[in-house]
C-alpha atoms as a PDB file:
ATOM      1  CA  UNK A   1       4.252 -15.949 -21.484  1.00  0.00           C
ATOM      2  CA  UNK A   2       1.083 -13.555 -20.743  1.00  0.00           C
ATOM      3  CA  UNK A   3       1.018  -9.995 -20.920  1.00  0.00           C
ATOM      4  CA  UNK A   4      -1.322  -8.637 -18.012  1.00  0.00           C
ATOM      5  CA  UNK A   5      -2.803  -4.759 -18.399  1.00  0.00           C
ATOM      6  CA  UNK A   6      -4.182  -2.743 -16.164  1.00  0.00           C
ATOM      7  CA  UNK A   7      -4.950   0.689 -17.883  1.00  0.00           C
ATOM      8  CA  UNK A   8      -6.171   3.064 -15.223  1.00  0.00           C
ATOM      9  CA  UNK A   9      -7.086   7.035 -15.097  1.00  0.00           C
ATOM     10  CA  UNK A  10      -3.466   7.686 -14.010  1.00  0.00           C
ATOM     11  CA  UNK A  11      -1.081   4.634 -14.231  1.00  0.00           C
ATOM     12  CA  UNK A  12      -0.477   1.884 -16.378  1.00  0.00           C
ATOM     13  CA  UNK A  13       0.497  -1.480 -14.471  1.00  0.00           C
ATOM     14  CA  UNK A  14       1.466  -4.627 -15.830  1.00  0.00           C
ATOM     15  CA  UNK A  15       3.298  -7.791 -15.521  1.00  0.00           C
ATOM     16  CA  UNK A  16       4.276 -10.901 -17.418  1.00  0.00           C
ATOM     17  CA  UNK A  17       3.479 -14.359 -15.941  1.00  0.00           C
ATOM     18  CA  UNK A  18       4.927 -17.316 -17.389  1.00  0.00           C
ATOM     19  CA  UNK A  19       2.122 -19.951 -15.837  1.00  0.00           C
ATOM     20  CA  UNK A  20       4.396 -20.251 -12.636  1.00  0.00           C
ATOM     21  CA  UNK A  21       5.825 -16.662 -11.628  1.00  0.00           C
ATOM     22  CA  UNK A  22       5.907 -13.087 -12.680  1.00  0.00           C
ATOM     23  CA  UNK A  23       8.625 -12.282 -14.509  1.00  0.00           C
ATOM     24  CA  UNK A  24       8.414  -8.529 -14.681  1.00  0.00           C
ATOM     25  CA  UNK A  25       6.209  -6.205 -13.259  1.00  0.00           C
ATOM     26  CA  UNK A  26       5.984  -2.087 -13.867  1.00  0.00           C
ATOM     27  CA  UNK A  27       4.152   0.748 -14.584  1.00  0.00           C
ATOM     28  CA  UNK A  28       4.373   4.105 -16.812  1.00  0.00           C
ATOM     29  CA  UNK A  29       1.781   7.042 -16.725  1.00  0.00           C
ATOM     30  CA  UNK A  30      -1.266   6.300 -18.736  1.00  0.00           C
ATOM     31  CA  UNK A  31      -0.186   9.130 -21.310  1.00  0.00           C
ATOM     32  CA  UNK A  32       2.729   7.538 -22.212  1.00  0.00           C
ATOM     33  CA  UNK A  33       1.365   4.106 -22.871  1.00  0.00           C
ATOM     34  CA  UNK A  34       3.543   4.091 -26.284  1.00  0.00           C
ATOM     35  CA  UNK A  35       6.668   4.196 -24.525  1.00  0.00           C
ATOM     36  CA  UNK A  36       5.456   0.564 -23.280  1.00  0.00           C
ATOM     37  CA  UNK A  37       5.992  -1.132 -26.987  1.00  0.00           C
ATOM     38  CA  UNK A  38      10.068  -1.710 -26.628  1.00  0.00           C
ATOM     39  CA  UNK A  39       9.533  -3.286 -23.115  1.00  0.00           C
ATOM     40  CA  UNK A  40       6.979  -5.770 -24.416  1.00  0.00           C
ATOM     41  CA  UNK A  41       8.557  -6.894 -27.396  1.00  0.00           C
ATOM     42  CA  UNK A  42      11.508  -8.017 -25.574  1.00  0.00           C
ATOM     43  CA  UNK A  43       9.553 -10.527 -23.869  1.00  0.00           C
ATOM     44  CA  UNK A  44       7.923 -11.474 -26.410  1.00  0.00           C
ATOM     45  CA  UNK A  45       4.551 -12.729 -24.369  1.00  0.00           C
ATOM     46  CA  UNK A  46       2.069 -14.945 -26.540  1.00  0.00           C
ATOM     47  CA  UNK A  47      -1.047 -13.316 -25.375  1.00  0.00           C
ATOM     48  CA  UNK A  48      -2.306 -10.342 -23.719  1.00  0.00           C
ATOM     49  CA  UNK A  49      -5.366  -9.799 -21.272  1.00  0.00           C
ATOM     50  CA  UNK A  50      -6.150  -6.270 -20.571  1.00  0.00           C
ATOM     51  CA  UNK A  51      -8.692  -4.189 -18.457  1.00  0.00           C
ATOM     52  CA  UNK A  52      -8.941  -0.364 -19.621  1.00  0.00           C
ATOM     53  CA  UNK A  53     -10.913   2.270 -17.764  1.00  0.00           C
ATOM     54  CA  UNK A  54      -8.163   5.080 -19.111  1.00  0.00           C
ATOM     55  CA  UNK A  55     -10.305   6.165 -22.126  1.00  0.00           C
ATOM     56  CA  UNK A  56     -10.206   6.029 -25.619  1.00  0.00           C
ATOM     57  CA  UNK A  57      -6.661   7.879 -26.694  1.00  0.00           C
ATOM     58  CA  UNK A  58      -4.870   4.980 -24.148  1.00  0.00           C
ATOM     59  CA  UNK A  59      -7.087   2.673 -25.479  1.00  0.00           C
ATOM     60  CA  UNK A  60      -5.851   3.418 -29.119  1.00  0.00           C
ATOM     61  CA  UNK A  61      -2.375   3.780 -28.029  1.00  0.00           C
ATOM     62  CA  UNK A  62      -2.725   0.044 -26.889  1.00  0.00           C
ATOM     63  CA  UNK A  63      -4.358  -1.326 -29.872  1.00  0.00           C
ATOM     64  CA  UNK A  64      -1.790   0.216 -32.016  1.00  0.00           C
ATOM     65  CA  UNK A  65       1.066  -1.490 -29.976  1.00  0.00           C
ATOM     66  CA  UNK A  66      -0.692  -4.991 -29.707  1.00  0.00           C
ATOM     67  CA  UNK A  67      -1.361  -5.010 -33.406  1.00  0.00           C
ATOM     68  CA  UNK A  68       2.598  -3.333 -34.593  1.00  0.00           C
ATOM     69  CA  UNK A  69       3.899  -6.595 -32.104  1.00  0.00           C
ATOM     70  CA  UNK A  70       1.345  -9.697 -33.358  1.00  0.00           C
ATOM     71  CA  UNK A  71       0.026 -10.088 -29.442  1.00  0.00           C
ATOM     72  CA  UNK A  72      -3.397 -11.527 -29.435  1.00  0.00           C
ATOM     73  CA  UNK A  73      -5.353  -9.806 -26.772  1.00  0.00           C
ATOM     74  CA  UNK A  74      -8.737 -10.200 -24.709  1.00  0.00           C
ATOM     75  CA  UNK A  75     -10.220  -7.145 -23.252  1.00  0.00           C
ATOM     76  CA  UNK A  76     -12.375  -7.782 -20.436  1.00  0.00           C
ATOM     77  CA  UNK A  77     -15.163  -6.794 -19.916  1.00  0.00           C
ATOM     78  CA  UNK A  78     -17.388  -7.330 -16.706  1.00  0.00           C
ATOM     79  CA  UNK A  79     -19.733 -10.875 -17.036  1.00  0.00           C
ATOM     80  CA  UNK A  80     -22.621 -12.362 -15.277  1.00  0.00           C
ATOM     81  CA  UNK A  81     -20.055 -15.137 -13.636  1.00  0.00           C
ATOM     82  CA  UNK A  82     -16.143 -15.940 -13.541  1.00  0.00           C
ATOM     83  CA  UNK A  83     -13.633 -17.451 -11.382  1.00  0.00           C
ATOM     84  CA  UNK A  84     -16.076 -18.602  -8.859  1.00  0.00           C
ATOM     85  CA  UNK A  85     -18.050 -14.879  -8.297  1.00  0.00           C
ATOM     86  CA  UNK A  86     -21.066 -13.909  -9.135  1.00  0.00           C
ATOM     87  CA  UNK A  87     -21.996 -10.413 -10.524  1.00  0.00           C
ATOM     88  CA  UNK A  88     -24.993  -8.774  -8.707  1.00  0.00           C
ATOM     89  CA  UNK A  89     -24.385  -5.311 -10.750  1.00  0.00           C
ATOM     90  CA  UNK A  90     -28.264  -4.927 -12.067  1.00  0.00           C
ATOM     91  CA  UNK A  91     -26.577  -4.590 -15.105  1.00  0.00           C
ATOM     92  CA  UNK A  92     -23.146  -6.701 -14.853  1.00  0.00           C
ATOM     93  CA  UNK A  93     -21.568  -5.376 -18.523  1.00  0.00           C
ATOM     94  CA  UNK A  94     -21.548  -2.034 -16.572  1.00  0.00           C
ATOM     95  CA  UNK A  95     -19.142  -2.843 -14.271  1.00  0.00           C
ATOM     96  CA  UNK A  96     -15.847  -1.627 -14.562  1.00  0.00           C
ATOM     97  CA  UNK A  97     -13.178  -4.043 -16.209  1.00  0.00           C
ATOM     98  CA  UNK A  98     -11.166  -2.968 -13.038  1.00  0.00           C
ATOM     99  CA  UNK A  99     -13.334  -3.783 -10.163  1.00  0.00           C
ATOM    100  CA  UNK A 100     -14.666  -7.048 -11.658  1.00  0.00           C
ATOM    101  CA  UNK A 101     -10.722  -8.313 -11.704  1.00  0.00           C
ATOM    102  CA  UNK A 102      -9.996  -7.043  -7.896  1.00  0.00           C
ATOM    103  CA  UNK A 103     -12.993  -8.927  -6.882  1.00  0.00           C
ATOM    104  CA  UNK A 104     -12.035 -12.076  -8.840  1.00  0.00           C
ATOM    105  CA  UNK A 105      -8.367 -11.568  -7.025  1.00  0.00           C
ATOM    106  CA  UNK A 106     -10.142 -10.751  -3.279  1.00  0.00           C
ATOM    107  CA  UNK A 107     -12.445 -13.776  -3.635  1.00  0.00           C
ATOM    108  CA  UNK A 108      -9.616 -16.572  -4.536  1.00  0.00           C
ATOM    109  CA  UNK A 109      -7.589 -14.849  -1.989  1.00  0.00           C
ATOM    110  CA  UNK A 110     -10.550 -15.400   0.880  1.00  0.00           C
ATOM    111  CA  UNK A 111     -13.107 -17.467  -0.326  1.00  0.00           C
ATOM    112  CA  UNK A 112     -14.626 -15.517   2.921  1.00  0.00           C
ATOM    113  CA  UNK A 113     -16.951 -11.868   3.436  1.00  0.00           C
ATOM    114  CA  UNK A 114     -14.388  -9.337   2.039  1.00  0.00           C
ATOM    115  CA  UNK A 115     -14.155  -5.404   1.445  1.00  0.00           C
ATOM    116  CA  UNK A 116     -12.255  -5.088  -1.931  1.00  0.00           C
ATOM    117  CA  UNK A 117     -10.890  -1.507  -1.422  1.00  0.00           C
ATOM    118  CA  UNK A 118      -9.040   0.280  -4.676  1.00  0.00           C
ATOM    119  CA  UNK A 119      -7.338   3.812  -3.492  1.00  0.00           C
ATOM    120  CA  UNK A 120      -6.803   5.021  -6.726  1.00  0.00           C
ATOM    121  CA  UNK A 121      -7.722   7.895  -8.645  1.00  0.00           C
ATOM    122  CA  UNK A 122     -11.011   7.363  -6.865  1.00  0.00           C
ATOM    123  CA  UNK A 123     -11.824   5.143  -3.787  1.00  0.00           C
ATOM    124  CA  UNK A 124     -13.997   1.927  -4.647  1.00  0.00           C
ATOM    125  CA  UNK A 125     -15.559   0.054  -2.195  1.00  0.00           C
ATOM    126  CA  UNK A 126     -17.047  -3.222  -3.373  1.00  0.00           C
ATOM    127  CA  UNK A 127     -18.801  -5.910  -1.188  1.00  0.00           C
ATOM    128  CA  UNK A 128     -18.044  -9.611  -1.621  1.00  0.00           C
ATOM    129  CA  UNK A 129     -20.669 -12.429   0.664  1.00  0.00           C
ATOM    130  CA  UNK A 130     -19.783 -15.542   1.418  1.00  0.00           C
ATOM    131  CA  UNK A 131     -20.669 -17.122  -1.687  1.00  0.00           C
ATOM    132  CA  UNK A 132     -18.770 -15.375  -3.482  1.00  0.00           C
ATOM    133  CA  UNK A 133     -21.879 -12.769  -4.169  1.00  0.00           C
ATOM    134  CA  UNK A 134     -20.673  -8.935  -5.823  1.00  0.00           C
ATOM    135  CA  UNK A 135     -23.245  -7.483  -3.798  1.00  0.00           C
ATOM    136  CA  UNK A 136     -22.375  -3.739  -4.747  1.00  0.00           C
ATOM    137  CA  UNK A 137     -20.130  -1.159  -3.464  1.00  0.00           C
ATOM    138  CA  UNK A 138     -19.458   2.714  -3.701  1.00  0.00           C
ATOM    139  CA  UNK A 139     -17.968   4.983  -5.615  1.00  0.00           C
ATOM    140  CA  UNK A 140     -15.922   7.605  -4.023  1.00  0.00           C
ATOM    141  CA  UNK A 141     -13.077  10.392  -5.119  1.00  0.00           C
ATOM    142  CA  UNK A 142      -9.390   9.681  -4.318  1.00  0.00           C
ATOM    143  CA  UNK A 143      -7.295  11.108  -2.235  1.00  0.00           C
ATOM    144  CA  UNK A 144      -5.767  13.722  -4.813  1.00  0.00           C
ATOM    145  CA  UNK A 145      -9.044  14.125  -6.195  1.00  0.00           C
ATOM    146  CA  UNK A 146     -10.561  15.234  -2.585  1.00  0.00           C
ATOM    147  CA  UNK A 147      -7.627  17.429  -2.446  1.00  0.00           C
ATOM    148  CA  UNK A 148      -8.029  19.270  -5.989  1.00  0.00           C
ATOM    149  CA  UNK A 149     -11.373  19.478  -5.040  1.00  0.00           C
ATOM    150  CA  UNK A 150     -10.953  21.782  -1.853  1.00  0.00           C
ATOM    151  CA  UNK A 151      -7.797  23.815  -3.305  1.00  0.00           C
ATOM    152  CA  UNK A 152     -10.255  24.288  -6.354  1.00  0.00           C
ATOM    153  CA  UNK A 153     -13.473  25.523  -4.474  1.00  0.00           C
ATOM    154  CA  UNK A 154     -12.991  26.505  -1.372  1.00  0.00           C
ATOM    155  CA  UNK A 155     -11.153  29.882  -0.369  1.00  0.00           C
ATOM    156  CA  UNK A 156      -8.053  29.761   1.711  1.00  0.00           C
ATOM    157  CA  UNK A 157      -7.907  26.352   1.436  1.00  0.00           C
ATOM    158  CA  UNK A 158      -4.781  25.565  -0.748  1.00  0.00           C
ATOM    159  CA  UNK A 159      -3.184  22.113  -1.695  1.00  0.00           C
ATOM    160  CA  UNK A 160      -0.126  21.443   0.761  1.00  0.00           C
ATOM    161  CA  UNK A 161       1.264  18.515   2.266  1.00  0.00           C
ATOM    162  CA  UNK A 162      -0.560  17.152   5.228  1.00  0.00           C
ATOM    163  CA  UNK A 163       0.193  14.497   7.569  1.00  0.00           C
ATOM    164  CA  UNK A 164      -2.028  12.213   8.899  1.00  0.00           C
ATOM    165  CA  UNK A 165      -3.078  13.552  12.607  1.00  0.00           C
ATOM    166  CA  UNK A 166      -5.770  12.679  15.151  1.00  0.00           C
ATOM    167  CA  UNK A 167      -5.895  16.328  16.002  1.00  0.00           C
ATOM    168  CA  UNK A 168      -4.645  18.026  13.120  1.00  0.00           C
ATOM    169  CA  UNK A 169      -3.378  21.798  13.622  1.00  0.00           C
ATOM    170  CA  UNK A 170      -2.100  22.932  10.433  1.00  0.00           C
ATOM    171  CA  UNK A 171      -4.480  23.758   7.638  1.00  0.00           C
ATOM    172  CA  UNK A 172      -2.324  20.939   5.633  1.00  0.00           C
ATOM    173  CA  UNK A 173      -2.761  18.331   8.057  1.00  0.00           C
ATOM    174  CA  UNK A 174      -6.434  19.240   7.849  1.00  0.00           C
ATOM    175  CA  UNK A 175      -7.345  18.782   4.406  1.00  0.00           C
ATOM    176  CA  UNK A 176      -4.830  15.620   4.624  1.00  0.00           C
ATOM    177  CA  UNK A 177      -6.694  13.984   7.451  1.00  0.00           C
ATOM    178  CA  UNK A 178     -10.009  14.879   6.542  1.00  0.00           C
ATOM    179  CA  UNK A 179      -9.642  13.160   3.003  1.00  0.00           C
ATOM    180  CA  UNK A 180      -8.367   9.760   4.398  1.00  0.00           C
ATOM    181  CA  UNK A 181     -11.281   9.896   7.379  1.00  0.00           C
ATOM    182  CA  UNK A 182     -13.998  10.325   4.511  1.00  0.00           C
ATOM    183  CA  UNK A 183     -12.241   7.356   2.571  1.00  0.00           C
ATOM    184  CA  UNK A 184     -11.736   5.252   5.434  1.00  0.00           C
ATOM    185  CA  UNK A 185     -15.601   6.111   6.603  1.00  0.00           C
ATOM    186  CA  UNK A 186     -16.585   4.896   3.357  1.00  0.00           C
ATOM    187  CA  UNK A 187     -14.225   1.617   3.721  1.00  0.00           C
ATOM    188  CA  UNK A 188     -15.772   1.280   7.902  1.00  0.00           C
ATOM    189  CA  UNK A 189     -19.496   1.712   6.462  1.00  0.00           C
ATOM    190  CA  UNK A 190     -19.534  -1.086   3.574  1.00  0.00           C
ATOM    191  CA  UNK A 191     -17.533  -3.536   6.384  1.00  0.00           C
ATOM    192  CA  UNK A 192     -20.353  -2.301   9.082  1.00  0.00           C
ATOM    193  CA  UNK A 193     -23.150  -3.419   6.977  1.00  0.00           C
ATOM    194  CA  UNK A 194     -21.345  -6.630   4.919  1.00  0.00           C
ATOM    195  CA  UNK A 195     -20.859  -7.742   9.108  1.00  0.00           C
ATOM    196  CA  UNK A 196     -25.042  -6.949   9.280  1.00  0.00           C
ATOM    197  CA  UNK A 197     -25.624  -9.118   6.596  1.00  0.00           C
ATOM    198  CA  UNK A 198     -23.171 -11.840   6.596  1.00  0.00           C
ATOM    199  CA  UNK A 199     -22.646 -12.002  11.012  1.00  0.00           C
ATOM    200  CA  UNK A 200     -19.564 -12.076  10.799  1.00  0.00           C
ATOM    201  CA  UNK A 201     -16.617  -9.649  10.469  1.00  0.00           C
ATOM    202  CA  UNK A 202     -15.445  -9.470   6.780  1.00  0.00           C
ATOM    203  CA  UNK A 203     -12.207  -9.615   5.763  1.00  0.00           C
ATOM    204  CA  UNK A 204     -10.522  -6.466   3.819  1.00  0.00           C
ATOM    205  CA  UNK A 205      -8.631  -6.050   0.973  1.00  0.00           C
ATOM    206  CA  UNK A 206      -6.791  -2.774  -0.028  1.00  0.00           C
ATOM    207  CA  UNK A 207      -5.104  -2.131  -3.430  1.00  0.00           C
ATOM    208  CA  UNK A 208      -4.404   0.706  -5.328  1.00  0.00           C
ATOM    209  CA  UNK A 209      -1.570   3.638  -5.712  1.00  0.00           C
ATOM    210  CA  UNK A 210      -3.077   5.264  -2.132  1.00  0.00           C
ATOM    211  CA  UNK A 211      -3.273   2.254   0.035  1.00  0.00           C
ATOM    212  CA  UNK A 212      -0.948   2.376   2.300  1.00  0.00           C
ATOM    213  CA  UNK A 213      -1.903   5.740   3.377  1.00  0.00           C
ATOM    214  CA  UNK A 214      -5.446   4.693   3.455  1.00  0.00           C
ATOM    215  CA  UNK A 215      -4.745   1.528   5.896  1.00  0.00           C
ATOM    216  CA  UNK A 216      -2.381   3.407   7.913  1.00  0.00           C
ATOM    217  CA  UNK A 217      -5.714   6.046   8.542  1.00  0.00           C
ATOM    218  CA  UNK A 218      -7.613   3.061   9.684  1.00  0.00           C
ATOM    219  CA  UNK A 219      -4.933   2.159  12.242  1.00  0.00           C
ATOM    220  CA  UNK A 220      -3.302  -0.807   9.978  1.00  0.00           C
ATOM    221  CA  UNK A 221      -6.748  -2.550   9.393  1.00  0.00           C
ATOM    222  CA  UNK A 222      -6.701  -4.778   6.253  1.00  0.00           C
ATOM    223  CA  UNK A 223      -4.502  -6.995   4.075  1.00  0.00           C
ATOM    224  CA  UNK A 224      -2.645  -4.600   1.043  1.00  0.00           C
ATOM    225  CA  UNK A 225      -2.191  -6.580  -1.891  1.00  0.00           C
ATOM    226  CA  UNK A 226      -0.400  -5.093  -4.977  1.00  0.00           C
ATOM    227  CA  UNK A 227      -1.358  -5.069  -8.572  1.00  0.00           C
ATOM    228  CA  UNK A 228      -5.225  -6.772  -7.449  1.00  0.00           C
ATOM    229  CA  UNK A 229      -6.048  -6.519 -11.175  1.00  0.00           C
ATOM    230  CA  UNK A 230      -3.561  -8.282 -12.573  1.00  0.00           C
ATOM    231  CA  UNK A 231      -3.786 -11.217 -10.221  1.00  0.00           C
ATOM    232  CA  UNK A 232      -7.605 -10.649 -11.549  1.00  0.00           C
ATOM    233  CA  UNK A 233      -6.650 -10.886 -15.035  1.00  0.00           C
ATOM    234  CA  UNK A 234      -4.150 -14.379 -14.241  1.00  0.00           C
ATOM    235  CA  UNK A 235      -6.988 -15.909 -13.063  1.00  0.00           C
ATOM    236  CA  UNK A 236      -9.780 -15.239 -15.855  1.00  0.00           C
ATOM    237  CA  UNK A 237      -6.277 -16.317 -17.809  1.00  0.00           C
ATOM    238  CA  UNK A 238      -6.272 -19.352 -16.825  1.00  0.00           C
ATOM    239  CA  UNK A 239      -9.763 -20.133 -16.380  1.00  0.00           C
ATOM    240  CA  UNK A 240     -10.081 -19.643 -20.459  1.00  0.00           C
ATOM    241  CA  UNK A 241      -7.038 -21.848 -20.875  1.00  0.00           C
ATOM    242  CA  UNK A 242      -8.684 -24.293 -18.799  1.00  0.00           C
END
């Protein structure tokens, strides 16, 4: 069995495959990444592959547990090529562990144009052509992040629940709306100009802890698929496997 890890800013998600189905799937907060070791040496998985971008303490935290249970482990780290997509980051290494396995996932999901949207702790919006190009993609805060942000700087402005409204009226509803219209502008632009290049309408992929609010704020437009980079990770998996 393979141990999948997907260390991000806030959560921890993984999942154990055993070359024909998950077995288990879960998540913890990324500061409590120790509390992860009993869990994983009940199943007892052969081999680990594991994207970080959740900083060096985590990062520790994982090594320490990997080594204490004997798992072998591959960190990944962005290439030039894999799983049938090419990297077009100016300087591929650079790209997060993270998007690299999302687009792996979107492109053997497609094998078409796609928008690989992550609503996580910030909004990425990466391009895929129909070769199976990265072409590039933006960088954006998250939807708590945009909310911090206002409560933070701006006066009378405090975090409360919003709902998502055409016309909001409530201050909450506001800052609630306005968040999810400035993520789902930046999802609308990258499909706008993938459809310029490619001529034809690309397909979109959401992920990511905020996703269903974020497709529901583009009025259900999209695919969600859960845990993108861990299907990312199965696949460079089994590619080294062979």
């Amino acid at each position: 069995m393979i141990l999948l890890v997907d260390a991000g800013n806030t959560r921890i998600k993984w999942g154990v495959h055993d070359g024909a189905r998950w077995v288990v799937q879960g998540s913890v907060p990324s500061r409590q990444a120790w509390g992860l070791a009993t869990a994983w040496s009940e199943l007892r998985p052969i081999a680990a592959w594991v994207s970080s971008v959740a900083g060096a303490d985590t990062d520790t935290s994982l090594r320490d547990m990997f080594g204490k249970l004997g798992i072998t482990t591959r960190w990944l780290h962005a290439s030039g090529s894999a799983c049938g997509v090419i990297n077009g980051y100016d300087q591929p290494e650079r790209l997060g562990s993270d998007r690299w396995a999302a687009l792996l996932a979107a492109w053997h999901l497609k094998h078409a144009p796609c928008v690989v949207a992550t609503a996580g702790t910030a909004l990425t919006v990466d391009a895929l052509s129909a070769r199976g190009e990265f072409l590039g993609g933006l960088i954006v805060p998250g939807l708590a992040m945009m909310k911090a942000a206002l409560g933070e700087n701006t006066a009378g402005v405090t975090q409360r629940d919003g709902r998502w409204q055409d016309f909001p009226t409530t201050t909450g509803d506001a800052v609630h709306s306005g968040v999810l219209a400035a993520m789902a502008g930046a999802v609308r632009h990258m499909m706008s100009v993938l459809e310029k290049r490619e001529g034809v309408m690309p397909a979109l992929v959401i992920s990511g802890g905020d996703a269903v609010v974020l497709r529901a704020s583009m009025a259900g437009l999209g695919e969600i698929v859960d845990n993108l980079v861990l299907e990312g990770l199965l696949l460079l998996a089994r590619e080294s496997i062979g």
